[in-house]
PDB file of N, CA and C in Angstrom:
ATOM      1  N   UNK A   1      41.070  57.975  21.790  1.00  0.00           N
ATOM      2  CA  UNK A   1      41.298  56.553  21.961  1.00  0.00           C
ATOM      3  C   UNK A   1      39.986  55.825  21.684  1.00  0.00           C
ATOM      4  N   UNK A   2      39.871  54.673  20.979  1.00  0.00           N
ATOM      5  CA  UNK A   2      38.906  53.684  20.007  1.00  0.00           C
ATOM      6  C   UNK A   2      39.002  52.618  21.404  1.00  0.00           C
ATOM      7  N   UNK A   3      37.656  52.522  21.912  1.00  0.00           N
ATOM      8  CA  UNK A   3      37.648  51.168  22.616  1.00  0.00           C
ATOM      9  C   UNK A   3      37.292  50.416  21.416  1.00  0.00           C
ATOM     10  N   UNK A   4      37.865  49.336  21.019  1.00  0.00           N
ATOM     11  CA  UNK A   4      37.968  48.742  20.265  1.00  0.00           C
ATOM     12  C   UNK A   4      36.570  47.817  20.113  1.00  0.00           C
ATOM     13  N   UNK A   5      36.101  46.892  20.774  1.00  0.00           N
ATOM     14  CA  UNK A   5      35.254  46.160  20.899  1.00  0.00           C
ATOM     15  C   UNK A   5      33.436  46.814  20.948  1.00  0.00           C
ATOM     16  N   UNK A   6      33.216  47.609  21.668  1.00  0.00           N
ATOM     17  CA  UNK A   6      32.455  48.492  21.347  1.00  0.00           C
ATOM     18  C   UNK A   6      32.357  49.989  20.085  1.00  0.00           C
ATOM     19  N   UNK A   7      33.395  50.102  19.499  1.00  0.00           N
ATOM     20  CA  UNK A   7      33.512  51.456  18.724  1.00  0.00           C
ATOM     21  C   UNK A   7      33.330  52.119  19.203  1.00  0.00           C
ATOM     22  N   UNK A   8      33.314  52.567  20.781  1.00  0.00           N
ATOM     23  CA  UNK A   8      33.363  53.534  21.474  1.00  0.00           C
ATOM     24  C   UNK A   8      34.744  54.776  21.280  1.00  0.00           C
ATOM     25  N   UNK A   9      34.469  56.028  21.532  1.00  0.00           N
ATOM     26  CA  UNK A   9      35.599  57.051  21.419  1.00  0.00           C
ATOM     27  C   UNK A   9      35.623  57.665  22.961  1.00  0.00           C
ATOM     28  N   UNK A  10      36.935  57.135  23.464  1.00  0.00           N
ATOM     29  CA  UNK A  10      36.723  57.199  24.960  1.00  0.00           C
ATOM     30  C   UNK A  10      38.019  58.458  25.121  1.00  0.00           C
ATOM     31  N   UNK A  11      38.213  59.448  25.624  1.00  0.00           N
ATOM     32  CA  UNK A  11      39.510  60.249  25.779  1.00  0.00           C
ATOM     33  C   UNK A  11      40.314  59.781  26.999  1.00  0.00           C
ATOM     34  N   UNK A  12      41.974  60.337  26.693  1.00  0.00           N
ATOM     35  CA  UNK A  12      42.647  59.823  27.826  1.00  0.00           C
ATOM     36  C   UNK A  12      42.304  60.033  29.056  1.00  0.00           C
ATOM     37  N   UNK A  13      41.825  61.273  29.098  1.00  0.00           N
ATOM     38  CA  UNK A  13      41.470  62.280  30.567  1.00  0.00           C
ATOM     39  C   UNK A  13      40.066  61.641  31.545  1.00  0.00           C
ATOM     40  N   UNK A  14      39.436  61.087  30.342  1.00  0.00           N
ATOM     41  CA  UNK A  14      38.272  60.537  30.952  1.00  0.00           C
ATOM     42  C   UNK A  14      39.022  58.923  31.188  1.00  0.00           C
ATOM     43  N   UNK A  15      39.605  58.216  30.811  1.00  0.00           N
ATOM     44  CA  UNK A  15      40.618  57.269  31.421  1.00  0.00           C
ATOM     45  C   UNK A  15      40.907  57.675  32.857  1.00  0.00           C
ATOM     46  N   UNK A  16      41.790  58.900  32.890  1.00  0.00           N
ATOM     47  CA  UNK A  16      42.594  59.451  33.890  1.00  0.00           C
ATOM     48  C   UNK A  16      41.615  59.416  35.290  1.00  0.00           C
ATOM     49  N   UNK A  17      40.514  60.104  34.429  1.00  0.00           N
ATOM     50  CA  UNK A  17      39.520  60.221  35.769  1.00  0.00           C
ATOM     51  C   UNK A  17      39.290  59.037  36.359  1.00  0.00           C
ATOM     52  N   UNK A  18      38.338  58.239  35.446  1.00  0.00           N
ATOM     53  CA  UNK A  18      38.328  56.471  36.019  1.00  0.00           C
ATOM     54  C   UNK A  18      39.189  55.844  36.741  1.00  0.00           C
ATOM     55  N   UNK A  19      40.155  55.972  36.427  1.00  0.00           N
ATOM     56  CA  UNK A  19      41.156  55.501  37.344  1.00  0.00           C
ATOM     57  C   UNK A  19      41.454  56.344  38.544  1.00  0.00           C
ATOM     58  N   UNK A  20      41.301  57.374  38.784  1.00  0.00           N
ATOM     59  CA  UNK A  20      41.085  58.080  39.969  1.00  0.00           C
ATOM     60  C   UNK A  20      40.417  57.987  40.901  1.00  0.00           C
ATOM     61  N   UNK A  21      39.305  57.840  40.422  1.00  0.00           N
ATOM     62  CA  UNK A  21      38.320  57.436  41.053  1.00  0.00           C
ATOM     63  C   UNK A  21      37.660  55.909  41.487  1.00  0.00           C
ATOM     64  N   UNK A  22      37.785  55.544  40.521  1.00  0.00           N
ATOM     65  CA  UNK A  22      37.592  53.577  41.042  1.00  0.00           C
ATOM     66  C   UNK A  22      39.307  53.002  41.699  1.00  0.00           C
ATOM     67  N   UNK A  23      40.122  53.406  40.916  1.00  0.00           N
ATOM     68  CA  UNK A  23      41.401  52.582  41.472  1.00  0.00           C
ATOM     69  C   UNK A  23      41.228  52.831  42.996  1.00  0.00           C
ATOM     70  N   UNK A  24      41.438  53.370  44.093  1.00  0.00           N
ATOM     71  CA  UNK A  24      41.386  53.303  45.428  1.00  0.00           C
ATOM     72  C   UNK A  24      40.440  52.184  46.278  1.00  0.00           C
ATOM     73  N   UNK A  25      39.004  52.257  45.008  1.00  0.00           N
ATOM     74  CA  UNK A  25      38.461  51.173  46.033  1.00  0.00           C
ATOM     75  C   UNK A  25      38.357  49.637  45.232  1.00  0.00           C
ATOM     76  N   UNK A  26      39.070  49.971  44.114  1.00  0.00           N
ATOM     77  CA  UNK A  26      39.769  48.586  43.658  1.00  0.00           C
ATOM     78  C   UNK A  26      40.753  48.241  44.470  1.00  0.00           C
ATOM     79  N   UNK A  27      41.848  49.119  45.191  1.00  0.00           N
ATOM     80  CA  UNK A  27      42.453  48.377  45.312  1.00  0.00           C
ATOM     81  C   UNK A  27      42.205  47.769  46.900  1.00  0.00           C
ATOM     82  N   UNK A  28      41.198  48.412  47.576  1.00  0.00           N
ATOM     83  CA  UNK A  28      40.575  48.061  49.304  1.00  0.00           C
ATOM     84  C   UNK A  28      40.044  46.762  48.667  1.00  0.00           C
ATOM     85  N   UNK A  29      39.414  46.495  47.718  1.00  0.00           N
ATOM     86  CA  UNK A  29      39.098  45.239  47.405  1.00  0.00           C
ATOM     87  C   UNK A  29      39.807  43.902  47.250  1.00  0.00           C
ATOM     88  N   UNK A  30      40.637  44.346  45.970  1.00  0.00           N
ATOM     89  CA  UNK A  30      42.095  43.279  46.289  1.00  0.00           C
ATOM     90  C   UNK A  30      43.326  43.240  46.940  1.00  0.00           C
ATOM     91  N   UNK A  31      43.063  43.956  47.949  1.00  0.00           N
ATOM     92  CA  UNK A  31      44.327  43.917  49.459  1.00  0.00           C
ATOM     93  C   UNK A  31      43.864  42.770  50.359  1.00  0.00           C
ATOM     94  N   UNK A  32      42.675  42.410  49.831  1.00  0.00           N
ATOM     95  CA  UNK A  32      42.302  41.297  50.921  1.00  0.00           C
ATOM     96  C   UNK A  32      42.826  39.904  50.598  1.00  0.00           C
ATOM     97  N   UNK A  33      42.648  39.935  49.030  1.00  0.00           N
ATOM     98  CA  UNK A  33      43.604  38.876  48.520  1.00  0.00           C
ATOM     99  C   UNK A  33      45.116  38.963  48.429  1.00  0.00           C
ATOM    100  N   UNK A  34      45.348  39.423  48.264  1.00  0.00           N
ATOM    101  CA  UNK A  34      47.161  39.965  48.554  1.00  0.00           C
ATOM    102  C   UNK A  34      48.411  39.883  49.608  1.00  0.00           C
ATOM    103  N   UNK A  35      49.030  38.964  49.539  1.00  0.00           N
ATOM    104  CA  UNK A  35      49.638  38.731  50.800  1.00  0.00           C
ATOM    105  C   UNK A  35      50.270  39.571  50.783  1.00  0.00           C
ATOM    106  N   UNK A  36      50.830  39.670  52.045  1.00  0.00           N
ATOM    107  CA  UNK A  36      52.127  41.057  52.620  1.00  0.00           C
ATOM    108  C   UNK A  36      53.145  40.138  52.830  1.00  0.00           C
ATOM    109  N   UNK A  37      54.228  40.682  51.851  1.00  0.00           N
ATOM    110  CA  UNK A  37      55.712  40.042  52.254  1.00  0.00           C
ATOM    111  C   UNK A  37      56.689  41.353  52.574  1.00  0.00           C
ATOM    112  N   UNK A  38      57.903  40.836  52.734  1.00  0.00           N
ATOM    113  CA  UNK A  38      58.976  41.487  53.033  1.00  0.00           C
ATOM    114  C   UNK A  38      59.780  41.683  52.221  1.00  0.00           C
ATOM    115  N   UNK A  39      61.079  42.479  52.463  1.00  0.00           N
ATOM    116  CA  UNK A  39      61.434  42.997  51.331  1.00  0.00           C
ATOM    117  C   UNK A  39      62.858  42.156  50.819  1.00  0.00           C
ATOM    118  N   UNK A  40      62.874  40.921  52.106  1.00  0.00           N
ATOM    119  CA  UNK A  40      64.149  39.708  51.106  1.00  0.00           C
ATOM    120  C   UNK A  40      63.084  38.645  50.582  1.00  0.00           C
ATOM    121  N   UNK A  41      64.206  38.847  49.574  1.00  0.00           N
ATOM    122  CA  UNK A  41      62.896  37.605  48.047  1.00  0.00           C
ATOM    123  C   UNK A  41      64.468  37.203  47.739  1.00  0.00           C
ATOM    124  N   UNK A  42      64.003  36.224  46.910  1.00  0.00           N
ATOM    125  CA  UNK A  42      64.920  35.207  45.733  1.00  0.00           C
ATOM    126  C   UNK A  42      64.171  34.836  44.849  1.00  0.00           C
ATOM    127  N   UNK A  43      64.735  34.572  43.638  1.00  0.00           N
ATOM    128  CA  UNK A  43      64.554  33.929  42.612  1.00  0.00           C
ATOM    129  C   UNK A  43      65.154  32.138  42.043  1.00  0.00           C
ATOM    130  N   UNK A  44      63.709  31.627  42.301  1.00  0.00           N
ATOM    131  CA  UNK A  44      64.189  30.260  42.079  1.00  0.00           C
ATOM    132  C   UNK A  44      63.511  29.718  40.186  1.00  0.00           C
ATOM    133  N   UNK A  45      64.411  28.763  40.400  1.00  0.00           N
ATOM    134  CA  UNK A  45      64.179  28.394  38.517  1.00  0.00           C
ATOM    135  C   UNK A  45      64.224  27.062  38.594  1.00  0.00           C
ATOM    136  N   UNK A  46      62.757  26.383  38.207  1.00  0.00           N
ATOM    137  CA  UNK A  46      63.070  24.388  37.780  1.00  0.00           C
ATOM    138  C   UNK A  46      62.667  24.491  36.675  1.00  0.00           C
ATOM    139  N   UNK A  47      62.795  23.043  36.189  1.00  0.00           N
ATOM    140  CA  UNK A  47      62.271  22.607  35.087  1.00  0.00           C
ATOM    141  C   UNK A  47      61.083  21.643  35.378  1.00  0.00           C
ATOM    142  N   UNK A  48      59.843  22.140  34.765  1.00  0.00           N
ATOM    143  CA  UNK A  48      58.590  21.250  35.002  1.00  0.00           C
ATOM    144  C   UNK A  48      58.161  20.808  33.674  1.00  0.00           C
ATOM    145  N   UNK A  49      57.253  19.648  33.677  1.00  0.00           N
ATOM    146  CA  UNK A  49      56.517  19.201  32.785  1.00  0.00           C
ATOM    147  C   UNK A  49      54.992  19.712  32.524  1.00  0.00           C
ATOM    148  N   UNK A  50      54.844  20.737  31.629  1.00  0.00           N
ATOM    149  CA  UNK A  50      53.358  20.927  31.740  1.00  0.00           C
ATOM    150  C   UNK A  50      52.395  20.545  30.164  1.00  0.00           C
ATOM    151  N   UNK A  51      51.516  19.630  30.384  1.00  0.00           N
ATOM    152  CA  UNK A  51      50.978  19.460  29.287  1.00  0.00           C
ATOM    153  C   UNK A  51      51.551  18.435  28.348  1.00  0.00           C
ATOM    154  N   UNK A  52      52.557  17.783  28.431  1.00  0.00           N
ATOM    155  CA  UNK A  52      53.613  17.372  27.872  1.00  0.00           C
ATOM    156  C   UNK A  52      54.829  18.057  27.470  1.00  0.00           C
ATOM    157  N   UNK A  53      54.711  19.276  27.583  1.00  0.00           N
ATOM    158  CA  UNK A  53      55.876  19.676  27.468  1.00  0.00           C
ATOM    159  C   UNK A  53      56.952  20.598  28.448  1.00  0.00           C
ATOM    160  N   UNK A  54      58.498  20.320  28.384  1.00  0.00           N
ATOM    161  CA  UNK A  54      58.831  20.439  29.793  1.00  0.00           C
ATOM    162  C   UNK A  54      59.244  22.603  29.498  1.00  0.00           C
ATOM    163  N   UNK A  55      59.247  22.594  30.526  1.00  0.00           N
ATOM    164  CA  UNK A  55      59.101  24.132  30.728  1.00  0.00           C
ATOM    165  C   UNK A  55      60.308  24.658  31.842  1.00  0.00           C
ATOM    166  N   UNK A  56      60.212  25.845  31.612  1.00  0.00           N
ATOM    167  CA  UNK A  56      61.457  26.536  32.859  1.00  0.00           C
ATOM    168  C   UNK A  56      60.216  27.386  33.961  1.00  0.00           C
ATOM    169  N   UNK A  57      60.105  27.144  35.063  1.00  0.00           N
ATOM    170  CA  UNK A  57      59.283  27.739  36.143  1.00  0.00           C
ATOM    171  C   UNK A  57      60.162  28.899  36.815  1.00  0.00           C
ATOM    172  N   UNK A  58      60.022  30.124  36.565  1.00  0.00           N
ATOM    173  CA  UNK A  58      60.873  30.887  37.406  1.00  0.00           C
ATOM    174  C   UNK A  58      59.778  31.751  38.732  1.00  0.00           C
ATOM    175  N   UNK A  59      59.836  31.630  39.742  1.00  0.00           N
ATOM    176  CA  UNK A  59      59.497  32.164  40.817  1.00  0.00           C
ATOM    177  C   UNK A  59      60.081  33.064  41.323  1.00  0.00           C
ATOM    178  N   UNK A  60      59.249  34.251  41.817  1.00  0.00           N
ATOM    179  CA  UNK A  60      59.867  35.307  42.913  1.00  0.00           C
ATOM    180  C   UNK A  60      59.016  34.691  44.540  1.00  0.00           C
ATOM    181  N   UNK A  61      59.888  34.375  45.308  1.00  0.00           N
ATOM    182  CA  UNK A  61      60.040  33.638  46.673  1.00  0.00           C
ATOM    183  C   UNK A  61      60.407  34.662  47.706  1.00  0.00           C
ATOM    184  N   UNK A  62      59.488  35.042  48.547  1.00  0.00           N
ATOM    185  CA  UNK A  62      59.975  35.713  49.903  1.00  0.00           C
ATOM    186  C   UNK A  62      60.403  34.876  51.224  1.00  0.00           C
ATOM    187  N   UNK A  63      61.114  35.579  52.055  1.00  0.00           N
ATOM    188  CA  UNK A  63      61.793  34.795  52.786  1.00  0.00           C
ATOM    189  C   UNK A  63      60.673  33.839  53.828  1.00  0.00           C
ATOM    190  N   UNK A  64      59.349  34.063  53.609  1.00  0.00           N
ATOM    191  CA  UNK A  64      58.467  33.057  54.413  1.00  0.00           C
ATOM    192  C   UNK A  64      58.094  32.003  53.509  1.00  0.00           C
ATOM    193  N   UNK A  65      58.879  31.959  52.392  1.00  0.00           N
ATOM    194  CA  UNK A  65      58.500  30.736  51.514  1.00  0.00           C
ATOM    195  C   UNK A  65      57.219  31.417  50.423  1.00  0.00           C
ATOM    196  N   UNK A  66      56.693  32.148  50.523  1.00  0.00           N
ATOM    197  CA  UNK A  66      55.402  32.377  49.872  1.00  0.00           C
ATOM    198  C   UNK A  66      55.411  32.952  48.251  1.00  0.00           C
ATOM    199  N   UNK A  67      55.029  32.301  47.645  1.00  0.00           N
ATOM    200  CA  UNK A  67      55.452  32.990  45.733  1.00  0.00           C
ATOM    201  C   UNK A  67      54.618  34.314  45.650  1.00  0.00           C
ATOM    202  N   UNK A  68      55.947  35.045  45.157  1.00  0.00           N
ATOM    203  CA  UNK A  68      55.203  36.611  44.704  1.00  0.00           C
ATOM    204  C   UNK A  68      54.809  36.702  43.578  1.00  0.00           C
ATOM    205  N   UNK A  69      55.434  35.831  42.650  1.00  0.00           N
ATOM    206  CA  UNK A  69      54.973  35.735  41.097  1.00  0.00           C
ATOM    207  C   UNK A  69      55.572  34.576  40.413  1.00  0.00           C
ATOM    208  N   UNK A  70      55.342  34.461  39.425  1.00  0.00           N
ATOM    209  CA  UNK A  70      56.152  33.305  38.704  1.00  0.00           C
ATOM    210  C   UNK A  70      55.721  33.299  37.027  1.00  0.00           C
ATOM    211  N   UNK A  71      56.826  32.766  36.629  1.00  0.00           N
ATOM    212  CA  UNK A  71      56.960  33.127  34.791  1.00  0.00           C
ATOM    213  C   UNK A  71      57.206  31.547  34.468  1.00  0.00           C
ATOM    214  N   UNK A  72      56.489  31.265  33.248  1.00  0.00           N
ATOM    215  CA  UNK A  72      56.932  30.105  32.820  1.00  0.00           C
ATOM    216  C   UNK A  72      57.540  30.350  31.276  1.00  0.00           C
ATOM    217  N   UNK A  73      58.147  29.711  31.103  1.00  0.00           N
ATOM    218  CA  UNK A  73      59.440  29.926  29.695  1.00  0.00           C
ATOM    219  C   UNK A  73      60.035  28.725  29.166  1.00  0.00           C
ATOM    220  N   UNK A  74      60.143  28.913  27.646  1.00  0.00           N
ATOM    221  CA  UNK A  74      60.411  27.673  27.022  1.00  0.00           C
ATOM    222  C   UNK A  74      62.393  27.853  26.842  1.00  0.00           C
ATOM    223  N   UNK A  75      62.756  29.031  27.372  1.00  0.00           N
ATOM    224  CA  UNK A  75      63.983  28.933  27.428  1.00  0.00           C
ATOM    225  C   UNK A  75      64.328  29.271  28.462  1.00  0.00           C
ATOM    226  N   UNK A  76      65.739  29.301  29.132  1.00  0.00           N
ATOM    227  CA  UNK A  76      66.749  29.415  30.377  1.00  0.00           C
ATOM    228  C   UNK A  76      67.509  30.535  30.062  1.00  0.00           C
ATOM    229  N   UNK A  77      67.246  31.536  30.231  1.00  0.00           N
ATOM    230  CA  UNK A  77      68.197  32.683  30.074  1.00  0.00           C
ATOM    231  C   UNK A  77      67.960  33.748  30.899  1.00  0.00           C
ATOM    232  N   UNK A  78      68.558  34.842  31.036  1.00  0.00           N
ATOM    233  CA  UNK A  78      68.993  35.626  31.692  1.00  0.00           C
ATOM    234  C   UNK A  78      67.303  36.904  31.245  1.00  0.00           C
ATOM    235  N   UNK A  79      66.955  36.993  30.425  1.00  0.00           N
ATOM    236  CA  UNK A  79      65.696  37.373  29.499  1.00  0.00           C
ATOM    237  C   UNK A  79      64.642  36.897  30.343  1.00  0.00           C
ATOM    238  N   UNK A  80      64.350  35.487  30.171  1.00  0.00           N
ATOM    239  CA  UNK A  80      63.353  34.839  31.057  1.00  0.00           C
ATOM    240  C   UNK A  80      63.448  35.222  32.095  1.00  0.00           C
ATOM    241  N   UNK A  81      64.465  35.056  33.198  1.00  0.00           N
ATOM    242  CA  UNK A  81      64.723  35.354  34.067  1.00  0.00           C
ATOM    243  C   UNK A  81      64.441  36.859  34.779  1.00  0.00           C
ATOM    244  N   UNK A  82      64.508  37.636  34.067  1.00  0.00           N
ATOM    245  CA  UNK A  82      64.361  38.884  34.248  1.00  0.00           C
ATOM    246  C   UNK A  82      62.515  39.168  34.295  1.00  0.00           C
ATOM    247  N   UNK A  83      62.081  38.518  33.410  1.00  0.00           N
ATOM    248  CA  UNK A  83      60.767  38.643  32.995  1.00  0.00           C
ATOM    249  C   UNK A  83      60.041  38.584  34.309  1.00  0.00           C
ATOM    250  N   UNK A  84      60.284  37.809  34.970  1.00  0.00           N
ATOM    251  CA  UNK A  84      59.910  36.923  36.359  1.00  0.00           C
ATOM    252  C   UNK A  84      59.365  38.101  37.343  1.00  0.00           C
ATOM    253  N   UNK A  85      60.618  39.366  37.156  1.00  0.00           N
ATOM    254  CA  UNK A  85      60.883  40.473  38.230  1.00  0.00           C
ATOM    255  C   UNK A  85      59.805  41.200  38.082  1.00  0.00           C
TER     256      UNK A  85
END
């Protein structure tokens, strides 16, 4: 594998390792930012104006109100919608 930006020749395994090894205290790092929700959510969908132009906002919503994620989309479909998840 070509890191691209450097011309570096990096192998998967040495990937594998990196991530073995840093992911755990990556992730003690961003658990602090990370809210804890529960496991009822909904999916809500408006239409906003951003920039001038109007948009579809789809949100994943847990039951304390708090957004787990959200997708913005120039169409309304079942596609978009999914994207969200």
């Amino acid at each position: 594998m070509k890191c691209w930006k450097r011309g570096l020749n990096i192998s998967p395994s040495t990937i594998y390792r990196w991530v073995q090894h840093y992911g755990p205290e990556i992730r003690k790092k961003v658990s602090y930012f990370v809210k804890s929700t529960n496991s009822s959510w909904y999916l809500d969908e408006t239409y906003i104006k951003v920039k001038g132009k109007w948009l579809y906002l789809y949100r994943a919503i847990d039951s304390n109100k708090n957004t787990i994620d959200f997708y913005l989309s120039k169409t309304r479909n079942h596609k978009a919608a999914k994207l969200c998840l």
